[in-house]
N, C-alpha and C. Protein backbone atom coordinates (compact mmCIF):
# COMPACT_ATOMS: atom_id res chain seq x y z
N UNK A 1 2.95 -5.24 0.23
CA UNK A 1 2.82 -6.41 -0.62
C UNK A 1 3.30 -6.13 -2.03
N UNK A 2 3.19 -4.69 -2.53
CA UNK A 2 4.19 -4.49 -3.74
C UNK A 2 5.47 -4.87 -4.09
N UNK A 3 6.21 -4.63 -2.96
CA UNK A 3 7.44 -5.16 -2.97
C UNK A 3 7.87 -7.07 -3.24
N UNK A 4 7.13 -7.43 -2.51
CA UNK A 4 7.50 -8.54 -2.46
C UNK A 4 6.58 -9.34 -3.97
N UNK A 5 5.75 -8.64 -4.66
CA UNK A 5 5.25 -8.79 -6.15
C UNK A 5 6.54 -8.28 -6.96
N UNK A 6 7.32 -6.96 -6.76
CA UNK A 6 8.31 -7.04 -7.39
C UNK A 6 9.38 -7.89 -7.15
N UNK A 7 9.28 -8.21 -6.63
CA UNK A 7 10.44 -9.47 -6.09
C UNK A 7 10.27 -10.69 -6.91
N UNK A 8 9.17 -10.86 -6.52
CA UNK A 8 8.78 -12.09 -7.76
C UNK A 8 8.88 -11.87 -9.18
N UNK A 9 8.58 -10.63 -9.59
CA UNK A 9 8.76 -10.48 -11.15
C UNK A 9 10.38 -10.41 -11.50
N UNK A 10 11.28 -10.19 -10.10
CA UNK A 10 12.61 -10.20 -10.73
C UNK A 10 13.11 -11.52 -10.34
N UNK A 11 12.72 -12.23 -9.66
CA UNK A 11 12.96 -13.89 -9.23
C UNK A 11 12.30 -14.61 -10.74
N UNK A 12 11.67 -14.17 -11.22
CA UNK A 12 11.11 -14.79 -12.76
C UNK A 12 12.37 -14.36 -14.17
N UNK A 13 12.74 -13.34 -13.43
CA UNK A 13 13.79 -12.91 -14.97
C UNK A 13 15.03 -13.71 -14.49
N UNK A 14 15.05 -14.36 -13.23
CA UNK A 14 16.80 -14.68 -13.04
C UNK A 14 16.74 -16.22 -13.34
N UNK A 15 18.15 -16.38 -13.84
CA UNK A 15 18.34 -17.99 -13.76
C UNK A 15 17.97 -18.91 -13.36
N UNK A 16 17.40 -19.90 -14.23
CA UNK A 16 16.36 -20.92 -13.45
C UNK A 16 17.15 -21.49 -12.34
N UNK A 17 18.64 -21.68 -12.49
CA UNK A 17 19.36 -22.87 -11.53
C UNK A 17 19.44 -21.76 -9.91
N UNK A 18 18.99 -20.55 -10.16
CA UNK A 18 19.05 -19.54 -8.60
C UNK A 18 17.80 -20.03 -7.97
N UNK A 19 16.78 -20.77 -8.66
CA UNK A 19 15.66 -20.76 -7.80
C UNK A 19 15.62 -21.25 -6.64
N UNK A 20 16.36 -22.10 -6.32
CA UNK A 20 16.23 -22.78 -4.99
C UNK A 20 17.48 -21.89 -4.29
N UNK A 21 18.67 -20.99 -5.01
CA UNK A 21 19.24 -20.51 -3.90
C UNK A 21 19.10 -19.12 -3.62
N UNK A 22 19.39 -17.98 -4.67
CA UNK A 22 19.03 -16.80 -4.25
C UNK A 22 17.69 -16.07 -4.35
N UNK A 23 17.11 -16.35 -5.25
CA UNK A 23 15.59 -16.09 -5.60
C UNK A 23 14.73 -16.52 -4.49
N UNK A 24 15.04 -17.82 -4.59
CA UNK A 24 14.38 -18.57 -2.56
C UNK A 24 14.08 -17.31 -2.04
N UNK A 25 15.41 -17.20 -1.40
CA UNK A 25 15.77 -16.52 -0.01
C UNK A 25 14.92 -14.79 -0.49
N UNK A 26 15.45 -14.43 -1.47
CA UNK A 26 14.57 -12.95 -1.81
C UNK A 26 13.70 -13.22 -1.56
N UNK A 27 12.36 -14.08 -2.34
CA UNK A 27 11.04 -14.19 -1.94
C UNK A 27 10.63 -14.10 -0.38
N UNK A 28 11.09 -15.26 -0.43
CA UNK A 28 11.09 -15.19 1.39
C UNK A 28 10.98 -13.67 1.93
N UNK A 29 12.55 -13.39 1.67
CA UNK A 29 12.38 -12.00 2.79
C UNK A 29 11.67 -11.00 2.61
N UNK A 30 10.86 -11.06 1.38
CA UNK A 30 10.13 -9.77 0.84
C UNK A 30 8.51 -10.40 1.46
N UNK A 31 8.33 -11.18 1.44
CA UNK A 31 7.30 -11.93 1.64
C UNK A 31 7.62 -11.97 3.06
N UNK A 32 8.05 -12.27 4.25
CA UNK A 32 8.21 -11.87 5.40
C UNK A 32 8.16 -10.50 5.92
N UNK A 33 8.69 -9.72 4.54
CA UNK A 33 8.07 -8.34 5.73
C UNK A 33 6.83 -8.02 5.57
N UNK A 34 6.11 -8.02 4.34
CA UNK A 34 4.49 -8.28 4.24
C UNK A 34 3.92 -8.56 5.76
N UNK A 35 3.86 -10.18 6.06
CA UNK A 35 3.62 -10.97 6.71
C UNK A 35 3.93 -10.42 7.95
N UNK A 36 5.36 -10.38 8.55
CA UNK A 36 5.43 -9.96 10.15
C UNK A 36 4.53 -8.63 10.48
N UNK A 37 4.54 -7.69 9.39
CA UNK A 37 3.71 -6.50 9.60
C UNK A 37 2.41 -6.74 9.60
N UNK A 38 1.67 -7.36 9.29
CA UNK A 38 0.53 -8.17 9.16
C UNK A 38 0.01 -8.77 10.69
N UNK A 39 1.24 -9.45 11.04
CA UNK A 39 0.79 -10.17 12.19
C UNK A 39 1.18 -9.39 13.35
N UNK A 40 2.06 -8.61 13.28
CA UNK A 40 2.42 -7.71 14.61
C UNK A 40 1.12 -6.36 14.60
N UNK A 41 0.32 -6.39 13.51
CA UNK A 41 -0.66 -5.33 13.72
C UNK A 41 -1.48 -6.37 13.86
N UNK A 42 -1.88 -7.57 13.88
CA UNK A 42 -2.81 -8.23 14.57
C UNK A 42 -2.39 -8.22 16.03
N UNK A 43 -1.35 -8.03 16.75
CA UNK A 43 -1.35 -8.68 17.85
C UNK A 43 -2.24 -7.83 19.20
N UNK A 44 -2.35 -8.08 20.03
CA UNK A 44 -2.86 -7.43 21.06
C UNK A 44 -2.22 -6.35 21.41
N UNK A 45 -0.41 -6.55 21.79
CA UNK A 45 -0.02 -5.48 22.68
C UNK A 45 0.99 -4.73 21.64
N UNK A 46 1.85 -3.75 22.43
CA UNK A 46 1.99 -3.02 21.65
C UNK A 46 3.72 -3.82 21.22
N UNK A 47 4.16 -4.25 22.88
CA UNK A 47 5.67 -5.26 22.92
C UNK A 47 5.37 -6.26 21.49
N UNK A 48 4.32 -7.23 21.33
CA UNK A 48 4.24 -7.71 20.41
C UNK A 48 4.65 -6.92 19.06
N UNK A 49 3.72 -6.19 19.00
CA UNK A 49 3.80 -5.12 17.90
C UNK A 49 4.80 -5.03 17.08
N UNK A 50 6.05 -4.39 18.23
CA UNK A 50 7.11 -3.66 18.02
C UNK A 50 8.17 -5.18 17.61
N UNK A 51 8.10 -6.43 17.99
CA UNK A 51 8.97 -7.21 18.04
C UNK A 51 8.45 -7.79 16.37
N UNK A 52 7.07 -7.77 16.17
CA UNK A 52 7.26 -8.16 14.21
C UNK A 52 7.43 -7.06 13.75
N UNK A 53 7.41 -6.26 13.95
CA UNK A 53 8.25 -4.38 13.33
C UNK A 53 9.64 -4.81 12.75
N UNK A 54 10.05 -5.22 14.24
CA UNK A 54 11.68 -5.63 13.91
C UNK A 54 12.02 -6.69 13.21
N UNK A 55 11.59 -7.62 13.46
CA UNK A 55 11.86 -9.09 12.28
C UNK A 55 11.52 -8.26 10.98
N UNK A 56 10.15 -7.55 10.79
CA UNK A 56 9.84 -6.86 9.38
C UNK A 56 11.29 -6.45 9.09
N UNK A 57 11.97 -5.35 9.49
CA UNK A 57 13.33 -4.09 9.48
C UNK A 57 14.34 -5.25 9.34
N UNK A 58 14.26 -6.61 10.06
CA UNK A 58 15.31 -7.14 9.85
C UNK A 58 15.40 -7.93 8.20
N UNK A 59 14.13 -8.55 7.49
CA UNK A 59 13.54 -8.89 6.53
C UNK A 59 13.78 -7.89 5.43
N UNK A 60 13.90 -7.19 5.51
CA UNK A 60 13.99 -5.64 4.62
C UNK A 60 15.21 -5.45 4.49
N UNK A 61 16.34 -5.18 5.34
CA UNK A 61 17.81 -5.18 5.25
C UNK A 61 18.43 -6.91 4.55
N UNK A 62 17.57 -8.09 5.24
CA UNK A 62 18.58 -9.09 4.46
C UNK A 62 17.89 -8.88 2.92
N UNK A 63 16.65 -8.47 2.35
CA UNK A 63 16.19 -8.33 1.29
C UNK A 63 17.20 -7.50 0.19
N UNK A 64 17.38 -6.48 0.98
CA UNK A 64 18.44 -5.32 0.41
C UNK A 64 19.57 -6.04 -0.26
N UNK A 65 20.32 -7.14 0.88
CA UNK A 65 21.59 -7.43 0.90
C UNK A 65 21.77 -8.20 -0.58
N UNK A 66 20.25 -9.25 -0.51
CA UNK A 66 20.58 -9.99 -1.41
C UNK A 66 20.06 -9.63 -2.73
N UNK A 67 19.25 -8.64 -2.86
CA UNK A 67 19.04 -8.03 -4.15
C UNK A 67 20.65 -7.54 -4.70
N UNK A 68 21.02 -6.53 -3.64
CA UNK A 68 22.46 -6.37 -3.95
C UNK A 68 23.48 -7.33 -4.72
N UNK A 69 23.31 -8.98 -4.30
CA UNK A 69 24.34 -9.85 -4.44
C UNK A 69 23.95 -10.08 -5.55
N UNK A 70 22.79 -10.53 -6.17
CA UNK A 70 21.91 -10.74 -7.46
C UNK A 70 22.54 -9.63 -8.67
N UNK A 71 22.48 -8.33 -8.40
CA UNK A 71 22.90 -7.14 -9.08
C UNK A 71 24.54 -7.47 -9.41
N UNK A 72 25.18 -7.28 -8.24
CA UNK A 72 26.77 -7.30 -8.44
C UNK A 72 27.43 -8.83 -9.06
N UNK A 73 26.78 -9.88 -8.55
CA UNK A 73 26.93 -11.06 -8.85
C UNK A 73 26.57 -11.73 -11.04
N UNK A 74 25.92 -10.74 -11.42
CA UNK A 74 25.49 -10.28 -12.94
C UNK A 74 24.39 -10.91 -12.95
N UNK A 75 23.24 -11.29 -11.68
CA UNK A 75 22.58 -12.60 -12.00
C UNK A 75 20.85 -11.56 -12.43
N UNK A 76 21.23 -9.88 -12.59
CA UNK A 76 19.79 -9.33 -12.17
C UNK A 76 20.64 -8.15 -12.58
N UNK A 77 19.90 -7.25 -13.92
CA UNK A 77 20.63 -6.41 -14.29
C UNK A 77 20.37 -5.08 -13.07
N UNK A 78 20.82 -4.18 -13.29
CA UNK A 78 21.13 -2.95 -12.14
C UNK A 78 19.32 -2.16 -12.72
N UNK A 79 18.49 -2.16 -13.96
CA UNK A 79 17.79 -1.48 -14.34
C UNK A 79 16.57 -2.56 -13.52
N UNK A 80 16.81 -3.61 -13.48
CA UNK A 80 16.08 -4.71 -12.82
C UNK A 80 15.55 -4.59 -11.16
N UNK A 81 17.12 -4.62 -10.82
CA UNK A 81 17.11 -3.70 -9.16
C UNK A 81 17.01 -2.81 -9.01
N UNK A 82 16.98 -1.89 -9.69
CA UNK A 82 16.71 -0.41 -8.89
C UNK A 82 15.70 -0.03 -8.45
N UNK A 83 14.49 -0.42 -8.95
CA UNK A 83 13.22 0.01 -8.65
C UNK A 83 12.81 -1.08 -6.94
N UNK A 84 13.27 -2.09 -6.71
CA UNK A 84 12.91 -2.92 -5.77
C UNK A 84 14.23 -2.45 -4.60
N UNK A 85 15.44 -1.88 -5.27
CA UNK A 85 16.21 -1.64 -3.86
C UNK A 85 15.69 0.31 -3.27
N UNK A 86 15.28 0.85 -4.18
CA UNK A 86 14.54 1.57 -3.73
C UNK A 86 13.17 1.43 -2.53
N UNK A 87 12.32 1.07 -2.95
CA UNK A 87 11.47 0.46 -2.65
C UNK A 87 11.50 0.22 -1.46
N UNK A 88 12.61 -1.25 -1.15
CA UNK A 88 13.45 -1.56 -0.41
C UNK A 88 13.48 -0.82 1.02
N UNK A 89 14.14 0.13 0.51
CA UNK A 89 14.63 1.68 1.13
C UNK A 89 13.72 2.25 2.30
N UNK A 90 12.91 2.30 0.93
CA UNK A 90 11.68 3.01 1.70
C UNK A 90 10.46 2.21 2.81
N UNK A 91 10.75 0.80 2.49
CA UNK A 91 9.54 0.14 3.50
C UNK A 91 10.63 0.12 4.49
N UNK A 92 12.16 0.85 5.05
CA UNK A 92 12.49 0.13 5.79
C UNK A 92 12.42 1.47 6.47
N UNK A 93 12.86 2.66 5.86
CA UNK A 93 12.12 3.92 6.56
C UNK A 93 10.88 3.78 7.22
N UNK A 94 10.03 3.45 6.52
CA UNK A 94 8.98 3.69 7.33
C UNK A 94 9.06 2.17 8.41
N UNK A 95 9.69 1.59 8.46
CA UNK A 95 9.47 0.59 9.97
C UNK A 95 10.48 0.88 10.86
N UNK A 96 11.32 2.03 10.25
CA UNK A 96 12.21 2.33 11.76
C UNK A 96 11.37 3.22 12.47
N UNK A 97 10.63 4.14 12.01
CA UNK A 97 9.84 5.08 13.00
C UNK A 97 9.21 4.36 13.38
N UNK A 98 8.31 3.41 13.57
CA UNK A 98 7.34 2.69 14.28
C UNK A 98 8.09 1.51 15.54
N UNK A 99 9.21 1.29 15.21
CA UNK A 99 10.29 0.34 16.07
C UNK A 99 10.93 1.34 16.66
N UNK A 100 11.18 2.89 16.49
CA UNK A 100 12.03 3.76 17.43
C UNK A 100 11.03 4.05 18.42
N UNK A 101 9.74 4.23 18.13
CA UNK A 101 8.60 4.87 18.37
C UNK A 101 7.97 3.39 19.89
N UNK A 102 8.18 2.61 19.48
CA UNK A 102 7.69 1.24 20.14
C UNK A 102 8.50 0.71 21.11
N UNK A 103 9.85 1.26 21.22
CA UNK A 103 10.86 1.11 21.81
C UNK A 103 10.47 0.82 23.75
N UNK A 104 10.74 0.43 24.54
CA UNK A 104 10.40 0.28 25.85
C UNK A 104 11.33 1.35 26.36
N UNK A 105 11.17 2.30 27.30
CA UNK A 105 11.16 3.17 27.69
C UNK A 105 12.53 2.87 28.61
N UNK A 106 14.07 3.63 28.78
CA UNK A 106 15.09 2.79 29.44
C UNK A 106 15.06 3.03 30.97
N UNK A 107 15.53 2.15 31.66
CA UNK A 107 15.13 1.93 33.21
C UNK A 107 16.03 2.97 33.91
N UNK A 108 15.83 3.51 34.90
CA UNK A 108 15.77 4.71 35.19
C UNK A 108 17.29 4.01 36.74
């Protein structure tokens, strides 16, 4: 949930007219990986589990992408992003071991 608090503090420094287009979509995806991880450790099984793991990993990479576009685009200085594409980085490390780890076993 840190992440997606930094997300918001850099969706507050960017251009009011991004709010409805790139800031949106950041929130969102930072706020979705919170959330799918949330609900895939509520679920019963483990298939569940592993399938909000992945929406999380997938939430985390489009997060990346568009922090990126924000940065290169001049809309979010590089001292702004660095600390959240780090970050970034790292919540997505830790959801590939749990999605390699969750993986269904291949048919023989």
């Amino acid at each position: 949930m840190e992440l997606a608090r930094e997300v918001y503090g850099l969706a507050r420094q960017m251009p009011k007219q991004e709010e409805y287009r790139l800031t949106g979509q950041m929130i969102r995806a930072a706020v979705s990986i919170a959330a799918n991880i949330a609900e895939g450790h509520a679920r019963a099984t483990r298939k569940d589990y592993a399938h909000f793991v992945s929406i999380a990993r997938g939430s985390a990479a489009e997060l990346e992408t568009l922090v990126l576009l924000a940065r290169d685009a001049d809309l979010a200085s590089v001292n702004a992003t660095a600390g959240i594409l780090e970050r970034t980085e790292r919540v997505a490390k830790m959801l590939t071991r749990p999605q390699a780890r969750l993986k269904p076993a291949p048919d023989n």
